[in-house]
Protein backbone atom coordinates (compact mmCIF):
# COMPACT_ATOMS: atom_id res chain seq x y z
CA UNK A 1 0.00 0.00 0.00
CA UNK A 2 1.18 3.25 -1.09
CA UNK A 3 1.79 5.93 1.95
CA UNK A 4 0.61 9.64 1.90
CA UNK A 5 2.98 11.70 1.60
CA UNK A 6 2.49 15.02 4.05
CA UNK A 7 3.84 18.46 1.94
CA UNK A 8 6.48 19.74 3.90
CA UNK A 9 6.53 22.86 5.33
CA UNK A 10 8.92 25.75 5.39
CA UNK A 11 10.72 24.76 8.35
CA UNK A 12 10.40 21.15 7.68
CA UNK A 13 12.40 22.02 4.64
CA UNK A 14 14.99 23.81 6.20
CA UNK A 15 15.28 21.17 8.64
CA UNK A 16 16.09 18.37 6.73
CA UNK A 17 17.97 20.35 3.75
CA UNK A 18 20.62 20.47 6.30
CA UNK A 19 20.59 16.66 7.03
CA UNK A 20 23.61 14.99 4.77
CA UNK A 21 25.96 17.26 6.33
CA UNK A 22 25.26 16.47 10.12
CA UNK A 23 28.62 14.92 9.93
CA UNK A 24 30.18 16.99 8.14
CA UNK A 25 31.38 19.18 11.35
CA UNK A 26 34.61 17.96 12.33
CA UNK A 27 35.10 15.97 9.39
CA UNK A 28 37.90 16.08 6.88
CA UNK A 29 35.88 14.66 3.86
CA UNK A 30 32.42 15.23 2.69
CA UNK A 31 30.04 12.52 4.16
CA UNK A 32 28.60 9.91 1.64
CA UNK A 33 25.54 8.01 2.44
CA UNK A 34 27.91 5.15 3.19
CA UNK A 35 28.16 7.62 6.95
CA UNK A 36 24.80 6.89 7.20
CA UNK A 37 24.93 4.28 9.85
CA UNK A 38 23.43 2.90 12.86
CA UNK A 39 26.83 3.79 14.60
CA UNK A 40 27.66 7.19 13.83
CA UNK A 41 24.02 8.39 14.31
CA UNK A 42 23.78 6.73 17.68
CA UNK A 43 27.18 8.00 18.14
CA UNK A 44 26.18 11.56 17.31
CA UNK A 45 23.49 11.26 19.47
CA UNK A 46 25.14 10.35 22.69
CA UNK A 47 26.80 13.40 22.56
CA UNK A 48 23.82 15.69 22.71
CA UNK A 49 25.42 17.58 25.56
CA UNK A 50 24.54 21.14 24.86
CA UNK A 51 27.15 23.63 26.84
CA UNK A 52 26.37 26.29 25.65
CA UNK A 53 23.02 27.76 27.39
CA UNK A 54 22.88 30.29 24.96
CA UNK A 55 22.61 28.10 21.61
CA UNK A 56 19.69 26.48 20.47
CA UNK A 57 18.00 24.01 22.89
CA UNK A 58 17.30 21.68 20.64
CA UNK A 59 19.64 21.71 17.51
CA UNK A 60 21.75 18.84 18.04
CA UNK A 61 18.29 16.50 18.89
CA UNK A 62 16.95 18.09 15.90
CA UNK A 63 19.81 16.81 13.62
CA UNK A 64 19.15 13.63 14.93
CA UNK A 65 15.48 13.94 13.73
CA UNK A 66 15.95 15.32 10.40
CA UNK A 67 18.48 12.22 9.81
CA UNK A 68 16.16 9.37 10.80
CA UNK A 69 13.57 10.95 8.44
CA UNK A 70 15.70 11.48 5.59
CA UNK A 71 16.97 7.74 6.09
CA UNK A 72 13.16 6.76 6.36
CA UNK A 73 12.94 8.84 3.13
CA UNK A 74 15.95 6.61 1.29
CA UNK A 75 14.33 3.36 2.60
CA UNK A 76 11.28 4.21 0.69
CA UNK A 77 12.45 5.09 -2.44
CA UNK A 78 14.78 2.06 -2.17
CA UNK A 79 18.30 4.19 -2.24
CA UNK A 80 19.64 3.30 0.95
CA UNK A 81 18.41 0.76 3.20
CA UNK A 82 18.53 -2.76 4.69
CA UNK A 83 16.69 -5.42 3.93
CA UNK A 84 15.06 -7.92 6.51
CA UNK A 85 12.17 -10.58 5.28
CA UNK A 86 11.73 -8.75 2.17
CA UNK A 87 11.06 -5.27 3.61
CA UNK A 88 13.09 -1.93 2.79
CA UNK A 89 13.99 -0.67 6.05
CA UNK A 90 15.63 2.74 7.28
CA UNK A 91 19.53 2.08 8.38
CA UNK A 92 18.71 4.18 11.73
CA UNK A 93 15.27 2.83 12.48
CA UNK A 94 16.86 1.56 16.23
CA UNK A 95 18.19 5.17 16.58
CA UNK A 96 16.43 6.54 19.90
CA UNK A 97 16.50 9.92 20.10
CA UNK A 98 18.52 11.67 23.05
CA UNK A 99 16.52 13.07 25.44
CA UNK A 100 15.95 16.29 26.13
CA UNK A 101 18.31 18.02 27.67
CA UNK A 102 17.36 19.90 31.67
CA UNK A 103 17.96 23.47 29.81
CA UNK A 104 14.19 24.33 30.24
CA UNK A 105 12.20 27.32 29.10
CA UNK A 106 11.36 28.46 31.93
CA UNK A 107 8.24 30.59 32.06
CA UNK A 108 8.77 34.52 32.45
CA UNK A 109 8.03 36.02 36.18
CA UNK A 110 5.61 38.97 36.52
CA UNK A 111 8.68 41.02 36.77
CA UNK A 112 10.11 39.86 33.40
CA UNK A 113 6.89 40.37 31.75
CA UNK A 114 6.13 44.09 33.35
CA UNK A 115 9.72 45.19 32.32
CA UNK A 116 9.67 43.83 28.76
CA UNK A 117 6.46 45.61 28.00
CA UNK A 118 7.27 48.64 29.77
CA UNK A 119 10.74 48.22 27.52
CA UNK A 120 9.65 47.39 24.12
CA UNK A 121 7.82 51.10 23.49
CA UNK A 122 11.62 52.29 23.94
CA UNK A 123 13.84 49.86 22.54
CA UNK A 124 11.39 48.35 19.64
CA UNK A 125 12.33 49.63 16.07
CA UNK A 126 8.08 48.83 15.20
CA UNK A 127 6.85 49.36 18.91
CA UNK A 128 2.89 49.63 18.29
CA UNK A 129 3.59 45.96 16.35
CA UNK A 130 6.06 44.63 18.71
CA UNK A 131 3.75 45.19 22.03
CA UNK A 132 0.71 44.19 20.72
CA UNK A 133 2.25 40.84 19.97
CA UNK A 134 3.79 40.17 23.32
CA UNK A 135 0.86 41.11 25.17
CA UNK A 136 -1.00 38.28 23.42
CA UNK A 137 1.46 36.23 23.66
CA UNK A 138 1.93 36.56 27.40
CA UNK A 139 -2.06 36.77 27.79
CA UNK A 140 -2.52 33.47 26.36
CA UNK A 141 -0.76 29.96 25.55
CA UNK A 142 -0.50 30.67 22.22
CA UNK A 143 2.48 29.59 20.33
CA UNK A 144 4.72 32.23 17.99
CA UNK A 145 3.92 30.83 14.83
CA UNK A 146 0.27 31.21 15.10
CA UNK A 147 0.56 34.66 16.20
CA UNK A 148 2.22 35.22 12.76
CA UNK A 149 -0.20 33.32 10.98
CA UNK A 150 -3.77 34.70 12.56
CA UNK A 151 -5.53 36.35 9.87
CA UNK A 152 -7.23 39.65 9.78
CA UNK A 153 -10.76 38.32 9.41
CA UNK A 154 -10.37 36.54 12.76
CA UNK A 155 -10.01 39.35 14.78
CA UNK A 156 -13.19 40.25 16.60
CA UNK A 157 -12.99 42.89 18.79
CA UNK A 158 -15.84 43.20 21.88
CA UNK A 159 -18.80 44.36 21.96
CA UNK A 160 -21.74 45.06 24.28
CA UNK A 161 -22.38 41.21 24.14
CA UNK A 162 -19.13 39.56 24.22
CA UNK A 163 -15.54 39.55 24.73
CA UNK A 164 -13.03 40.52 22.03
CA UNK A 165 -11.50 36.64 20.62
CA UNK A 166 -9.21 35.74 18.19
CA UNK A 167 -9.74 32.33 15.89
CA UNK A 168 -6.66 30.36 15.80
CA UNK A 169 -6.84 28.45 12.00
CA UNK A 170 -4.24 26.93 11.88
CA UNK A 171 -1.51 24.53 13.82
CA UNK A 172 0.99 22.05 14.74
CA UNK A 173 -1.25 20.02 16.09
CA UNK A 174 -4.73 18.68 16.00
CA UNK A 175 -6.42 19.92 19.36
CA UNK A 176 -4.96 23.76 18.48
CA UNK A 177 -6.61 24.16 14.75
CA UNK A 178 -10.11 26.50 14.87
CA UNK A 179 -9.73 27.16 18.61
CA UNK A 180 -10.91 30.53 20.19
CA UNK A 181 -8.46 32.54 22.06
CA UNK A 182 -10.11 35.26 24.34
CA UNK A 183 -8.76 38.69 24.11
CA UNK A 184 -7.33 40.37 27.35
CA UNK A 185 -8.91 44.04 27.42
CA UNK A 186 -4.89 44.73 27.50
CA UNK A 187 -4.44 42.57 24.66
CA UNK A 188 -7.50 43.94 22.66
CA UNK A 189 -6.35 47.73 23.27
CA UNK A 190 -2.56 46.92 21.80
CA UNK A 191 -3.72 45.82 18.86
CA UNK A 192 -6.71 48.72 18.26
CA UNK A 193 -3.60 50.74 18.27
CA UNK A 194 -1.19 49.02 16.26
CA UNK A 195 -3.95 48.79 13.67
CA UNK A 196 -4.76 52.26 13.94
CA UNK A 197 -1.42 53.67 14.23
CA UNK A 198 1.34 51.37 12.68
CA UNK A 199 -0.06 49.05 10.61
CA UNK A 200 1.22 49.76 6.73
CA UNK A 201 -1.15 49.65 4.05
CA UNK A 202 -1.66 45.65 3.05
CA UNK A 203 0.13 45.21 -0.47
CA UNK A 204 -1.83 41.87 -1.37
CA UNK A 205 1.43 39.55 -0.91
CA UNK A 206 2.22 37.31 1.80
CA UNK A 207 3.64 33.70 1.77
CA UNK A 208 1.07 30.84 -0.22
CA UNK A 209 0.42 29.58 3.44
CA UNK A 210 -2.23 32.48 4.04
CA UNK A 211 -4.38 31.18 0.78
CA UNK A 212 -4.49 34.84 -0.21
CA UNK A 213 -6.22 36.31 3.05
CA UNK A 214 -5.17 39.22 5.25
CA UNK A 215 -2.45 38.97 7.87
CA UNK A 216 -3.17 40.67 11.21
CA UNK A 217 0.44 41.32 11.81
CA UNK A 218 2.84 42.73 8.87
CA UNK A 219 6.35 43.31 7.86
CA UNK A 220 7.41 46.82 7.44
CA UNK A 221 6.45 46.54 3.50
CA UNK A 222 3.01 45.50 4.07
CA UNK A 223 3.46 41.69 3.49
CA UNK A 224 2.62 38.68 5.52
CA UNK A 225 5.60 37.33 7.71
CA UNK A 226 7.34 34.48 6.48
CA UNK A 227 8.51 31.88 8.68
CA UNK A 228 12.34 32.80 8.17
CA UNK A 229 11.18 36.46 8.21
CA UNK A 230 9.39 35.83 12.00
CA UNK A 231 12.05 34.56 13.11
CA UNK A 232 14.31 37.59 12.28
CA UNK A 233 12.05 39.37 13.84
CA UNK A 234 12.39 37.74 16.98
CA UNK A 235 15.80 38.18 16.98
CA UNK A 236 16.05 41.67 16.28
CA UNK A 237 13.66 42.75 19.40
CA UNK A 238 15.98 40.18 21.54
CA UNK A 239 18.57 42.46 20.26
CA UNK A 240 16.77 45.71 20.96
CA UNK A 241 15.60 44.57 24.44
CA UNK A 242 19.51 43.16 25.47
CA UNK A 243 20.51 46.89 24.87
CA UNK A 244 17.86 48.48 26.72
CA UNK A 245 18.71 46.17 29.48
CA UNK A 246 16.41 42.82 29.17
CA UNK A 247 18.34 39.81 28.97
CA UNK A 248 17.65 36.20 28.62
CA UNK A 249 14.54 36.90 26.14
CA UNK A 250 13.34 34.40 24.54
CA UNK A 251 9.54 34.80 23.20
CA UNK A 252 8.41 30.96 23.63
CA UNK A 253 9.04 31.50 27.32
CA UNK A 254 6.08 33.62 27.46
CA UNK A 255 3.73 30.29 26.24
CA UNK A 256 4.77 28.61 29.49
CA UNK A 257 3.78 32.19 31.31
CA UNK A 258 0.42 32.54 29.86
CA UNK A 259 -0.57 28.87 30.91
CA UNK A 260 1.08 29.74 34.42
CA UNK A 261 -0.76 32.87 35.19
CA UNK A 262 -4.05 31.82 34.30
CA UNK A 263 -3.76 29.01 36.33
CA UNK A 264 -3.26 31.36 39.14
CA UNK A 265 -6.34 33.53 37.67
CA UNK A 266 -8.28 30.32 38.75
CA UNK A 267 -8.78 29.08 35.30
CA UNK A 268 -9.67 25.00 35.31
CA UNK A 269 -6.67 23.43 33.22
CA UNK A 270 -9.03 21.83 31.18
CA UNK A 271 -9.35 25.83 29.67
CA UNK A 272 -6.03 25.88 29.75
CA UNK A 273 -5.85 23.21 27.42
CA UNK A 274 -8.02 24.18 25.00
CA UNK A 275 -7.07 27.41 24.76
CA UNK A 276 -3.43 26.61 24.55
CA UNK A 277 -4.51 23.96 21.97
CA UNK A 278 -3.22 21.24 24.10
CA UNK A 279 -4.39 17.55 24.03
CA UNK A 280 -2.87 16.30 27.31
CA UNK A 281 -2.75 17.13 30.46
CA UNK A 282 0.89 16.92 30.69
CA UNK A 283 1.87 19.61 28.62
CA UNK A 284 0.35 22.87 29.89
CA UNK A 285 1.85 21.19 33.21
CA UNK A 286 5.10 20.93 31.60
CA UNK A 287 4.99 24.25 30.21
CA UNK A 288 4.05 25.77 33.61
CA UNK A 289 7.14 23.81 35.58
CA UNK A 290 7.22 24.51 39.18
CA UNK A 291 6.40 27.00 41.61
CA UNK A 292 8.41 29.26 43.48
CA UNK A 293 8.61 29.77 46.99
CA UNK A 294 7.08 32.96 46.82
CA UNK A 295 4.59 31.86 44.60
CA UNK A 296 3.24 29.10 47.01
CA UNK A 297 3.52 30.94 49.70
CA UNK A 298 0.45 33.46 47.45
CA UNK A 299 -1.61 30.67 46.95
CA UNK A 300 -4.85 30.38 49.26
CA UNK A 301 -4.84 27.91 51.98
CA UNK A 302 -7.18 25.18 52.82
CA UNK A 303 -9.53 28.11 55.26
CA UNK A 304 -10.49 25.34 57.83
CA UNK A 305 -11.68 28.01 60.04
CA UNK A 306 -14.78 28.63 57.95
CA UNK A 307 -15.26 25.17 57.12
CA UNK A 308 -15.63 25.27 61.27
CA UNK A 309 -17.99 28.04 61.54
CA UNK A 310 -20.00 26.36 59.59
CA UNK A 311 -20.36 23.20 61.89
């Protein structure tokens, strides 16, 4: 039987373009697919052991990844593979990936947060753009890459009836696609201005990912954000914020922030979920990590006393 083959997105691509020369680092000649063994990919993998804290969390694991699918890939076009019983099989099937590393993204603190929105209408080269973003992004669980991909038409700000929402169309997963994400009056207020103030005209173009609707959030030319092009931006407010004094900014903290602070708002985790487009109960509880001291010392206690008034 013939297997579907899922179109690959921009990032995929980049991802695995990259894969035949995992080796090459360190290596005097350019790696054949003959280096595409069992051994040096397990080998590789044993020495996930990230130093730096300042790199990229994952990009050694990732490498690891991108290889077993492009030997999956080989297998079933019957390039490169073994053979057991008849069957094609990828060289690294047995490969386990290395785990994940105790590097953490650990949520923001309410002092993070306050000082990188009080920062970002200094330091920001777009700050109208730049503010409205974080605020939703801090409000809610939602992840970066939706933010850049919400469209226009799913903006609906309140009225006398109901709260402001946005309509999250698409993502990663399953339990995140057409999912409503409730505006903070905060929130809902950045982007009126942004919209109102900043916003360039809308040129028509944006990446064929949008299926030729309106981004909410655009690039200095009026286009829709590419992935690559989101990124950038990223990096240049990290930039901006390091020299106005913020360090240690990095924007999918404030996912794991979101989750965390409307769990102390009260919010059932099954909200959480949803909202945060989350099918298990162990991820928003992964994202959220563990409480401080001071935070459990602000949580209410058990009130026994008016449990005994009542008797």
């Amino acid at each position: 039987m013939r297997r579907s083959v899922r179109v690959p997105s921009e990032r995929t691509r980049a991802s695995t373009a990259s894969s035949p020369s995992t080796f090459a680092r360190g290596a005097r000649r350019q790696p054949t697919l003959a280096h595409l063994t069992h051994e040096n990919a397990l080998a590789f993998s044993r020495n996930f052991r990230p130093a730096n804290k300042q790199a990229g969390r994952y990009r050694e694991r990732n490498a690891v990844i991108a290889l077993k699918a492009l030997a999956k890939w080989l297998a079933h076009k019957r390039l490169w593979y073994e053979t057991r019983g008849g069957d094609h099989l990828s060289v690294l099937r047995d490969v386990k990936l290395p785990p994940i590393p105790a590097l953490g993204r650990k949520p923001f603190t309410d002092r993070e947060v306050k000082g990188i929105l009080d920062a970002i209408p200094k330091a920001a080269r777009f700050p109208l753009r730049e503010r409205a973003i974080m605020t939703l992004e801090v409000s809610a669980p939602i992840r970066p890459d939706e933010v850049r991909r919400v469209l226009l038409r799913d903006l609906h700000e309140s009225d006398r009836h109901e709260r402001g929402h946005l309509v999250v169309r698409d993502s990663k997963t399953e339990a995140g696609t057409d999912r409503v994400i409730p505006l903070d009056p905060e929130v809902e207020t950045a982007i009126r201005a942004y919209l109102r103030f900043e916003r360039p005209r809308y040129r028509g173009e944006q990446p064929s990912e949008f299926a030729h609707h309106e981004p909410l959030f655009l690039t200095k030319d009026g286009t829709g954000f590419t992935y690559f092009g989101w990124t950038k931006r990223n990096q240049l407010l990290r930039r901006d914020l390091t020299q106005a004094g913020i360090h240690d900014f990095v924007q999918y903290r404030s996912r794991g922030y979101a989750a965390k602070r409307l769990q102390k708002r009260g919010v059932p985790l099954q909200v959480i979920m949803q909202v945060g487009g989350w099918k298990r109960e162990s991820m928003p509880t992964r994202y959220i990590g563990k409480y401080d001291e001071g935070e459990l010392k602000a949580f209410p206690t058990a009130d026994l006393r008016s449990l005994l008034r009542e008797a």
